[in-house]
Every structure is written in C-alpha cells, then in structure tokens.
Protein backbone atom coordinates (compact mmCIF):
# COMPACT_ATOMS: atom_id res chain seq x y z
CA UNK A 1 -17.97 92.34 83.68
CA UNK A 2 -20.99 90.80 83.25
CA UNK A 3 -20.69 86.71 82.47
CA UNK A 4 -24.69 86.31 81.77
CA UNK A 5 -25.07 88.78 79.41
CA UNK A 6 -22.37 87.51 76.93
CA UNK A 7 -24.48 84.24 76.67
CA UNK A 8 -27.70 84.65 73.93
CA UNK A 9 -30.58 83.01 75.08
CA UNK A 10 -31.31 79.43 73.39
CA UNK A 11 -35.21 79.01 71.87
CA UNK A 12 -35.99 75.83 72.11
CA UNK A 13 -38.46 73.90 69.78
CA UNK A 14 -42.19 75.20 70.40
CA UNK A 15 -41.54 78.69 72.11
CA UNK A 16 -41.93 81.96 69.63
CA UNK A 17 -40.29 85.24 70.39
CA UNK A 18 -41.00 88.87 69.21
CA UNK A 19 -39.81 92.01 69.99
CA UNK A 20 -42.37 94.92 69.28
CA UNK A 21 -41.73 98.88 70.40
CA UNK A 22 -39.28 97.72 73.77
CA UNK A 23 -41.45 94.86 74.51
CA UNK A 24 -40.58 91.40 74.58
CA UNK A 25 -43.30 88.67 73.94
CA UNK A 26 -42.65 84.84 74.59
CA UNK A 27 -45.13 81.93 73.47
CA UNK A 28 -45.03 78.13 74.71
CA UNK A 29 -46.92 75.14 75.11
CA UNK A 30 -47.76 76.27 78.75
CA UNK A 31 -48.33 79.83 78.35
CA UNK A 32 -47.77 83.76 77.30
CA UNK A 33 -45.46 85.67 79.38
CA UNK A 34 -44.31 89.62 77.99
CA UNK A 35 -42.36 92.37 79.49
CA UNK A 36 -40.65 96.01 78.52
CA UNK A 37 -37.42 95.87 77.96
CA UNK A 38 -34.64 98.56 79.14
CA UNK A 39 -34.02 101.24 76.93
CA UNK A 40 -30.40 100.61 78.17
CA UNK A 41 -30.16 97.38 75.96
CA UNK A 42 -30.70 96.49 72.46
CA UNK A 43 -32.46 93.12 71.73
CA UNK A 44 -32.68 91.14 68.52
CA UNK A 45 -34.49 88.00 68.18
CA UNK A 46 -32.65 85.54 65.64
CA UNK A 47 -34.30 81.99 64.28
CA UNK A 48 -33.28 80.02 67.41
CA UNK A 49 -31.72 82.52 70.11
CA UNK A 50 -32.16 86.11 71.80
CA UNK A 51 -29.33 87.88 71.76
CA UNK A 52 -29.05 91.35 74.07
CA UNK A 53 -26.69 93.71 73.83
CA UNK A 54 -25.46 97.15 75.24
CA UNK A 55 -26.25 100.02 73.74
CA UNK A 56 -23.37 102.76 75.85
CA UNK A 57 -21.00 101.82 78.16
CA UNK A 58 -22.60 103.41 81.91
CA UNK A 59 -22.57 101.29 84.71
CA UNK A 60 -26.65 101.33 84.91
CA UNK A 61 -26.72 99.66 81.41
CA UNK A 62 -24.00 96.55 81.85
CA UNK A 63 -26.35 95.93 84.91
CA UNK A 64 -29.25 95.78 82.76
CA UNK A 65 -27.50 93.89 80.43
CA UNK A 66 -26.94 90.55 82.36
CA UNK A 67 -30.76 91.68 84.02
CA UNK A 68 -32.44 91.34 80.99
CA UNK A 69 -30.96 88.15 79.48
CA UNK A 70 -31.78 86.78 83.09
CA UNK A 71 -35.55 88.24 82.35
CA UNK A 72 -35.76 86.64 79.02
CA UNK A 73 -33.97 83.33 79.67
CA UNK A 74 -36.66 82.53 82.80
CA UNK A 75 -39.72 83.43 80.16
CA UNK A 76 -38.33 81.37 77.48
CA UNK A 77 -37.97 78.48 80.43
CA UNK A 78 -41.52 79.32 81.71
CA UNK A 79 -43.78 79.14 78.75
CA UNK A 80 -41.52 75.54 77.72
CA UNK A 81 -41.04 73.77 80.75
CA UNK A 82 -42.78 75.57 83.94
CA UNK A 83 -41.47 76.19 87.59
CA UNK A 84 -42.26 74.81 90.53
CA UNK A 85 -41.21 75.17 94.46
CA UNK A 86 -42.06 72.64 96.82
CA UNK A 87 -42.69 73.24 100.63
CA UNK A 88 -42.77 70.98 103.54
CA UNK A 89 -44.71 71.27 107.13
CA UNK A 90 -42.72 70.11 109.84
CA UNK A 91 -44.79 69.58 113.25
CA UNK A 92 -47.41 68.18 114.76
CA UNK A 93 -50.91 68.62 113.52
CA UNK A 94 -49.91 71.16 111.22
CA UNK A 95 -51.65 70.66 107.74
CA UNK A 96 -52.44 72.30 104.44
CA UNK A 97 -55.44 71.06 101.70
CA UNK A 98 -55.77 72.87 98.52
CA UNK A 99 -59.14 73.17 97.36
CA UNK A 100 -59.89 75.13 93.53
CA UNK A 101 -58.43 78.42 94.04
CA UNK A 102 -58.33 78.37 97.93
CA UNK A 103 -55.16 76.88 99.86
CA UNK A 104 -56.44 75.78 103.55
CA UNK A 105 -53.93 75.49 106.08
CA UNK A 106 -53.68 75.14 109.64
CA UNK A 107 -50.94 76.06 111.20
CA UNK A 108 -50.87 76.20 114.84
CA UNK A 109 -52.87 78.71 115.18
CA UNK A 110 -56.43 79.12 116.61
CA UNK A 111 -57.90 79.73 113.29
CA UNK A 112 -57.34 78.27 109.80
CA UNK A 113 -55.62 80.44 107.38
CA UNK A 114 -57.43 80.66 104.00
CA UNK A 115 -54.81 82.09 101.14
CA UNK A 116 -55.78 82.66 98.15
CA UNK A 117 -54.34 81.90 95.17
CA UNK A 118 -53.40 84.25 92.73
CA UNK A 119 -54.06 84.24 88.77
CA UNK A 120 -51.60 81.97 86.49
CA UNK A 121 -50.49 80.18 89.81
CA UNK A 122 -51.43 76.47 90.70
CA UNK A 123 -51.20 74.67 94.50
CA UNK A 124 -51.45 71.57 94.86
CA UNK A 125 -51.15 69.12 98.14
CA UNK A 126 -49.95 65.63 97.51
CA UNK A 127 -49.71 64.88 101.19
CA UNK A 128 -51.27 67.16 103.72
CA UNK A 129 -47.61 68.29 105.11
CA UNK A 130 -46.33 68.93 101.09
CA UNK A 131 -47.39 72.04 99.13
CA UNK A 132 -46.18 72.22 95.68
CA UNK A 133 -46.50 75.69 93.91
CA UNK A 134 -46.43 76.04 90.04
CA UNK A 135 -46.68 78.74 87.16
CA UNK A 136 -44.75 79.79 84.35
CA UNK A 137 -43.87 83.31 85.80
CA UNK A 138 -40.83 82.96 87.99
CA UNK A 139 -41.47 86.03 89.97
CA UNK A 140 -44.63 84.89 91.00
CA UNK A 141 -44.02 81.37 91.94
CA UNK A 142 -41.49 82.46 94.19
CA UNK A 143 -43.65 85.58 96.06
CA UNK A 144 -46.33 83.28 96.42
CA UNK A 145 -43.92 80.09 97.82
CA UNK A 146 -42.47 82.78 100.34
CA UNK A 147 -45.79 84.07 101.41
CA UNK A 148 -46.94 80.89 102.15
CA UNK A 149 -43.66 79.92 103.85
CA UNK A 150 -44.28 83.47 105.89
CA UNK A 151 -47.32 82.48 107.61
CA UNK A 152 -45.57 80.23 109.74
CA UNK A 153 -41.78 80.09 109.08
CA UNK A 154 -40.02 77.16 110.45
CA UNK A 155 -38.63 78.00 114.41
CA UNK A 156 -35.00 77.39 115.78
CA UNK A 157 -35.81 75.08 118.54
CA UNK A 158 -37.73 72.43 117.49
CA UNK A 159 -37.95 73.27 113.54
CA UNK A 160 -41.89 73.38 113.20
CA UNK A 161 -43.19 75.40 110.58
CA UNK A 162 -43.34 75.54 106.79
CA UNK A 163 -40.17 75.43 104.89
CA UNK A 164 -38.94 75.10 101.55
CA UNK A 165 -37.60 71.23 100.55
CA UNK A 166 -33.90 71.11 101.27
CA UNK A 167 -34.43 73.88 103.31
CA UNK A 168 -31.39 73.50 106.09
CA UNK A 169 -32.91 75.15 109.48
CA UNK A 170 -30.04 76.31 112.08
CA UNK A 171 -31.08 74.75 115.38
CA UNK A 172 -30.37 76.27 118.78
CA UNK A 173 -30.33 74.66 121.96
CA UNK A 174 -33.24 74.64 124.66
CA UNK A 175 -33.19 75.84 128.03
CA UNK A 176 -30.99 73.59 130.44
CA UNK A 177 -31.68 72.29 133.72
C-alpha cells in the first residue's frame, strides 16, 4: 500500500499550481516546471496543497499514485528552493573549471574533456577538485551529476576519480609482494 501517496503535497508561500487537460503546471521564485499527469490518477489542486488520488483499484494505478505525488512534490520543491549535487575529484592532477556554458575537466586522460551543459542546468567550481551542479528539475540535475561522475568514476584501488560528496568507495587491496 502505497505510504507517499496518502500524503497531499504542501504549497508553500510563492509557488502557484494549476491543473489544465492532465497537465500539471508549477510556478516559483526560481522557475516553471510542467508535466502530464497519468490518466490513472485524479489530481485536484486546493488553496495550499495537491492532493492525488486513485481513480480504480489496478495495480498499474496505486503505482502511479505514490509516482505522481513523488513528481509533483520534487516540482513544487524545485521552482521554491532548487537542487543541487555536489561532486568531488579525488587524485592527483585531476581538475575541473567551469567556464559559461562549458565544464572543462581533465581527468587523467590525454585530452581534456569539454561537457557541455545542458539548458536550465548551472555548474559551478568553487575549488578546482569540487563541482557543484544545480537546477530546479530533479531529473536533470541528477543525469547530468551522473554523467559527469561517468567520465571518470572513482577506482577501487586507490579511489581516484570523480565521486559524489559522501560518496563511500569500497577499497580493494593491491597486489602483494
């Protein structure tokens, strides 16, 4: 039985909400996020919370249920208060420099890897070994942190590579003598 789906969806102060023809609009301070919603679920937008509910009892909508509160709750966060994942470069002369919409980052390897950044998505470098990626879409903060991470992902013997902060990194051990 789904737990999230129970829960309606607070609005806080600043963020609008309208439901037009199965799509779902959300306005904040930061931004404009939208998306369909499943024809499995009813939603009704009250004065300060979202409320979804089930329309039949099949298996595919109480998993679209708890889905779509999920959905809504991370746009209503997004456009208010933003998200952010932060990732750390662990070894010697391995660096990254973001420069307007072009992260630079070298690696290891024998050339420089140029990424760019997509739409609605900020990178910034405080130190040259910290990357720290941004946006109001969810989704798309977290594809971009793990492509980023997948250009050099952080090895089991020494732990070089880029990983995300708090990131624990199983270690093995090296060849003996």
């Amino acid at each position: 039985m789904s737990r999230i789906g129970k829960n309606p969806v607070a609005i806080p102060a600043g963020v609008t909400v309208t439901m037009a023809d199965e799509k779902i609009s959300v306005k904040g301070k930061l931004g404009e996020l939208s998306a369909h919603a499943s024809r499995e679920v009813d939603v009704k937008v009250e004065s300060d919370k979202v409320v979804v509910l089930r329309k039949n009892q099949t298996k595919f909508s109480h998993a679209m249920w708890g889905t779509m509160t999920v959905l809504i709750k991370n746009m209503v966060t997004g456009v208010s208060a933003g998200f952010t994942k932060k990732l750390v470069i662990e070894g010697i002369g391995l660096k990254a420099a973001a420069s307007g919409n072009t992260l630079k980052m070298n690696l290891g390897y024998s050339h420089e890897i140029n990424y760019e950044v997509p739409k609605g998505i900020k990178v910034a470098t405080p130190s040259p070994t910290t990357i720290e990626v941004s946006g109001i879409d969810r989704r798309l903060v977290g594809e971009v942190a793990a492509k980023i991470r997948g250009y050099r992902p952080p090895e089991p013997y020494k732990g070089k590579g880029v990983r995300y902060e708090g990131e624990y990194v199983p270690r093995k051990q090296g060849k003996k003598k």
